[in-house]
Protein backbone atom coordinates (compact mmCIF):
# COMPACT_ATOMS: atom_id res chain seq x y z
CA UNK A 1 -189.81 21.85 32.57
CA UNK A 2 -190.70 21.69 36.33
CA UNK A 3 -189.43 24.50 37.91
CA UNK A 4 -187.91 23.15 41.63
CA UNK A 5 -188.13 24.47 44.89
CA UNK A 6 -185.11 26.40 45.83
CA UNK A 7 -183.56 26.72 48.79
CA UNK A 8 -181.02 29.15 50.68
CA UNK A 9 -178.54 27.86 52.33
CA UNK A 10 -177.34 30.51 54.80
CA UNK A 11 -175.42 29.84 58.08
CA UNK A 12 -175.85 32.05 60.78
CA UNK A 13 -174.65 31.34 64.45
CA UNK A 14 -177.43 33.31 65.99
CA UNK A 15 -180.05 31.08 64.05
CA UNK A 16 -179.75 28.07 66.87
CA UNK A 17 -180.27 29.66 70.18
CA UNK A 18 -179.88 27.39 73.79
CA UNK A 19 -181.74 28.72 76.48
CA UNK A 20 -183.32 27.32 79.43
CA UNK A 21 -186.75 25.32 78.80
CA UNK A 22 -187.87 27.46 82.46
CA UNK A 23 -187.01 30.68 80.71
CA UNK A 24 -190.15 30.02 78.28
CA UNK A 25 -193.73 29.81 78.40
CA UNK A 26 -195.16 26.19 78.34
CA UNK A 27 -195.05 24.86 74.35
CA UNK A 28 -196.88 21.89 73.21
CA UNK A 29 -194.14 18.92 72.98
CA UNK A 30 -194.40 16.43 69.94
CA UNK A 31 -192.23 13.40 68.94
CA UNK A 32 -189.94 14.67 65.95
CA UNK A 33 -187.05 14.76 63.46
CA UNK A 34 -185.02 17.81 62.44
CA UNK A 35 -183.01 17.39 59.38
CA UNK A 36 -180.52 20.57 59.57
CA UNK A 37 -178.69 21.61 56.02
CA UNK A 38 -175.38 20.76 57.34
CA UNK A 39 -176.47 17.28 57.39
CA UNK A 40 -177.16 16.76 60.99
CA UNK A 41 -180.52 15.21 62.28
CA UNK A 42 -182.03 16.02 65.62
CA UNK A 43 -184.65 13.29 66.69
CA UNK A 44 -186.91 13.80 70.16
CA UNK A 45 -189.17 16.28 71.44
CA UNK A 46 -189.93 19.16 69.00
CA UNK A 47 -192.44 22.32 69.21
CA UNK A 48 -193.24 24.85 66.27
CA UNK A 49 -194.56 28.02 65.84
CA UNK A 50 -195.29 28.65 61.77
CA UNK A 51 -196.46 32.29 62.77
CA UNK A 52 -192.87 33.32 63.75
CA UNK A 53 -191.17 30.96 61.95
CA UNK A 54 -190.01 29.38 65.15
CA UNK A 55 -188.69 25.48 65.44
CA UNK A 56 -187.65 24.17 68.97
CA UNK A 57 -185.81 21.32 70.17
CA UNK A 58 -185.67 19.72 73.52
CA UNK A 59 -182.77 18.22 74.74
CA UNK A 60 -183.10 17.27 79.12
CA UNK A 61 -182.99 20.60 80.47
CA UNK A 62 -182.28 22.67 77.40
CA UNK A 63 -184.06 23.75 74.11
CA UNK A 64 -182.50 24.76 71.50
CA UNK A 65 -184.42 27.37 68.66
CA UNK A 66 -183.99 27.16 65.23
CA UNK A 67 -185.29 29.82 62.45
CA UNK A 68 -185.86 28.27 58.64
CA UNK A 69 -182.49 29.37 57.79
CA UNK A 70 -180.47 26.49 59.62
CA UNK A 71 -183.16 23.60 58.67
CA UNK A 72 -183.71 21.58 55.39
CA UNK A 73 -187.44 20.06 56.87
CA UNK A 74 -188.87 19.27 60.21
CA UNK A 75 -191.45 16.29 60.77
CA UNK A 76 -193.88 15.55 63.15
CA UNK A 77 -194.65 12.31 64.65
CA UNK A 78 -197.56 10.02 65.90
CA UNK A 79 -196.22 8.46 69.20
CA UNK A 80 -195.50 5.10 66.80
CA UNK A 81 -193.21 7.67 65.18
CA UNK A 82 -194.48 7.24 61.47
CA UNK A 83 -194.37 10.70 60.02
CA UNK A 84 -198.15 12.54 60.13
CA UNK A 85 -196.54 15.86 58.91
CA UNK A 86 -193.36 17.76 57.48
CA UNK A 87 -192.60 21.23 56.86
CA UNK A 88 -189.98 22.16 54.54
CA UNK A 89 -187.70 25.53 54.73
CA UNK A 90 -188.48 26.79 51.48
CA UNK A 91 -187.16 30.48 50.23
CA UNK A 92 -189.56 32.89 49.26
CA UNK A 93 -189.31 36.13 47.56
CA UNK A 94 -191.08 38.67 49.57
CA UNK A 95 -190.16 41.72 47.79
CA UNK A 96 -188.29 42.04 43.99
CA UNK A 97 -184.76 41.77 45.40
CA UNK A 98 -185.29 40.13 49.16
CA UNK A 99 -185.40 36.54 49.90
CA UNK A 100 -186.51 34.54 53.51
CA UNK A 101 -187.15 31.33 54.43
CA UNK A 102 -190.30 29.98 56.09
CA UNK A 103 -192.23 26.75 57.22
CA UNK A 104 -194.24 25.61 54.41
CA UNK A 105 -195.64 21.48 53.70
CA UNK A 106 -195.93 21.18 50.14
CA UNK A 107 -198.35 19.92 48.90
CA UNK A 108 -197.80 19.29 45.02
CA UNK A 109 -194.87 20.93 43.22
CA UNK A 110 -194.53 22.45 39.48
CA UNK A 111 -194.56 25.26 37.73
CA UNK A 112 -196.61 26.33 40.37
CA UNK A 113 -196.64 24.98 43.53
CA UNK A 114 -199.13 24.79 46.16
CA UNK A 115 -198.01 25.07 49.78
CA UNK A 116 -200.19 24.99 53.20
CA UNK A 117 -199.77 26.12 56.80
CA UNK A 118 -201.56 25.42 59.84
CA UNK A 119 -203.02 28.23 61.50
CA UNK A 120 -204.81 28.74 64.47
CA UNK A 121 -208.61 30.63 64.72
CA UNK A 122 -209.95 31.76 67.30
CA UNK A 123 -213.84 32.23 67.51
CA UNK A 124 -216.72 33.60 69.56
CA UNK A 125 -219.14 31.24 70.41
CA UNK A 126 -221.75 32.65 72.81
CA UNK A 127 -219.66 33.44 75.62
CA UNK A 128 -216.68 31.12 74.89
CA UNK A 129 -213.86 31.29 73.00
CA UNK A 130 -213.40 28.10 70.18
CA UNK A 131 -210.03 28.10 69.37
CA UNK A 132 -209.11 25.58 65.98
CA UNK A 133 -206.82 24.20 63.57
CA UNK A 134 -207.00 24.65 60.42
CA UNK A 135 -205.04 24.60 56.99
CA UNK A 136 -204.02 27.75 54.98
CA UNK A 137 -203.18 27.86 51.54
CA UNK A 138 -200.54 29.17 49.50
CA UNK A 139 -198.80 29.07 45.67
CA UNK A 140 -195.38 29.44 44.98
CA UNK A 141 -194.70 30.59 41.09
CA UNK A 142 -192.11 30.55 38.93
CA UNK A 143 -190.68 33.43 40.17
CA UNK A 144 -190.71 32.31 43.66
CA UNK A 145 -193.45 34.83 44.96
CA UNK A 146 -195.31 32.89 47.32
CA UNK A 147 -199.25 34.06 48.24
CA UNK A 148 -202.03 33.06 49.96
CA UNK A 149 -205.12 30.98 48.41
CA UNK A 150 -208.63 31.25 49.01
CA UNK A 151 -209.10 27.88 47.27
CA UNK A 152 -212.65 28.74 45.24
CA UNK A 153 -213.26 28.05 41.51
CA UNK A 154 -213.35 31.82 40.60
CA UNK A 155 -209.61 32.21 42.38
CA UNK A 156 -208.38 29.42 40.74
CA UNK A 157 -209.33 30.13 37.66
CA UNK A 158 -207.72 33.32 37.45
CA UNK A 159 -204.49 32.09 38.39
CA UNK A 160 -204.84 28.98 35.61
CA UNK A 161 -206.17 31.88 33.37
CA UNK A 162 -203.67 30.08 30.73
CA UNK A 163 -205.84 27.30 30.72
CA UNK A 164 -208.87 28.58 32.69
CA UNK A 165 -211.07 26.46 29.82
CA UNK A 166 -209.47 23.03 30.11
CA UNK A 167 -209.44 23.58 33.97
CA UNK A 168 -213.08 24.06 34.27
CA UNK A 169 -213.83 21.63 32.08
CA UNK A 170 -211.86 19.15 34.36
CA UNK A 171 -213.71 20.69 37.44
CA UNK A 172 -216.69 19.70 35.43
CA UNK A 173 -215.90 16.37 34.33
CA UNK A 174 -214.72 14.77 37.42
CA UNK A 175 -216.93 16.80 40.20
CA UNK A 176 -214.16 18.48 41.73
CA UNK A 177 -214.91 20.91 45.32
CA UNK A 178 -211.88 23.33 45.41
CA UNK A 179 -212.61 24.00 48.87
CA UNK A 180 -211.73 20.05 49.27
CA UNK A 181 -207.61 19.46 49.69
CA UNK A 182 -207.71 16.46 47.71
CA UNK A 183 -209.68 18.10 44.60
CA UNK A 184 -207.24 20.88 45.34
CA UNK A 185 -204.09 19.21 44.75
CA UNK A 186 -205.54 17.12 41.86
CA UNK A 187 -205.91 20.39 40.10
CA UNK A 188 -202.56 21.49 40.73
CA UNK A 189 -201.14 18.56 39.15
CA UNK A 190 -203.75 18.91 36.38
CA UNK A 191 -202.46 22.32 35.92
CA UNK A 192 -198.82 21.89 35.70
CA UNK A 193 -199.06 18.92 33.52
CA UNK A 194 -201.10 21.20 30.87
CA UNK A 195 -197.94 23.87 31.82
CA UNK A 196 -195.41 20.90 30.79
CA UNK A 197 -197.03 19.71 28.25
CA UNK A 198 -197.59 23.13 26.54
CA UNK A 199 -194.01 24.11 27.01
């Protein structure tokens, strides 16, 4: 059986903060949707911040900030507002008896689920500074412990150690990169359907 993503639902009044948009540095504005967990939805400008776990919402003169706790999922939009990207408030379990929420997009979900964050790098390149996007992944198991994932054969198949054989003989067969999202999530779902299918 699949185990599902769960989700705290914990209200707290000094989750949604409104402040002045002059009182903060300049953010980059996208088009948006905020779907809050009591059932509200907040559509407009929005900005994020995955490294604090930050989601802001502009509204005229004011922004409001939300933290995970006070959000079911965010999207972001193109400017013909078809969704290119949403980030669910999923709980984690950080330590044996503490829970939080953070920004994740999943990507697959199962037994074991795998989640991804954009991050930002900056790099030296002669005497500039590059500064890029790019994706970071994580699981999530079955006892809701999520960690990060250097997607390469040898990591992966030490986590699927419970079917490392049949999972490298699927890399095999159909050519798969790791490194590759699309291969990636294919062998997540290959995974947990050995998982369901084992019991």
């Amino acid at each position: 059986m699949r185990i599902l993503l769960s989700f705290v639902v914990v209200v707290m009044v000094y989750s949604c903060l409104t402040v002045s948009a002059t009182n903060l540095p300049k953010h980059r504005w996208l088009p948006g949707k905020i779907q809050l967990k009591n059932g509200h939805t907040l559509s407009g400008q929005i900005s994020y911040h995955l490294k604090h776990n930050i989601l802001m919402y502009k509204a005229g003169s004011k922004i409001k900030t939300f933290t995970p706790r006070l959000v079911d999922y965010f999207e972001v939009h193109n400017n013909d507002l078809t969704c290119i990207k949403r980030y669910h408030a999923i709980s984690v379990r950080v330590y044996e008896n503490k829970m939080v929420s953070q920004f994740f997009q999943i990507v697959t979900s199962g037994g074991v689920s795998l989640l991804k964050r954009e991050a930002t790098v900056r790099r030296r390149v002669g005497k500039k500074t590059v500064v890029k996007k790019i994706d970071q992944f994580y699981y999530l198991d079955e006892s809701q412990f999520v960690k990060s994932l250097v997607p390469s054969k040898k990591n992966l198949l030490k986590l699927m150690s419970a079917h490392a054989d049949k999972v490298n003989a699927f890399i095999e067969k159909q050519n798969l990169k790791p490194n590759k999202a699309a291969h990636l999530t294919q062998l997540f779902i290959f995974y947990n359907e050995l998982k369901d299918s084992s019991g």
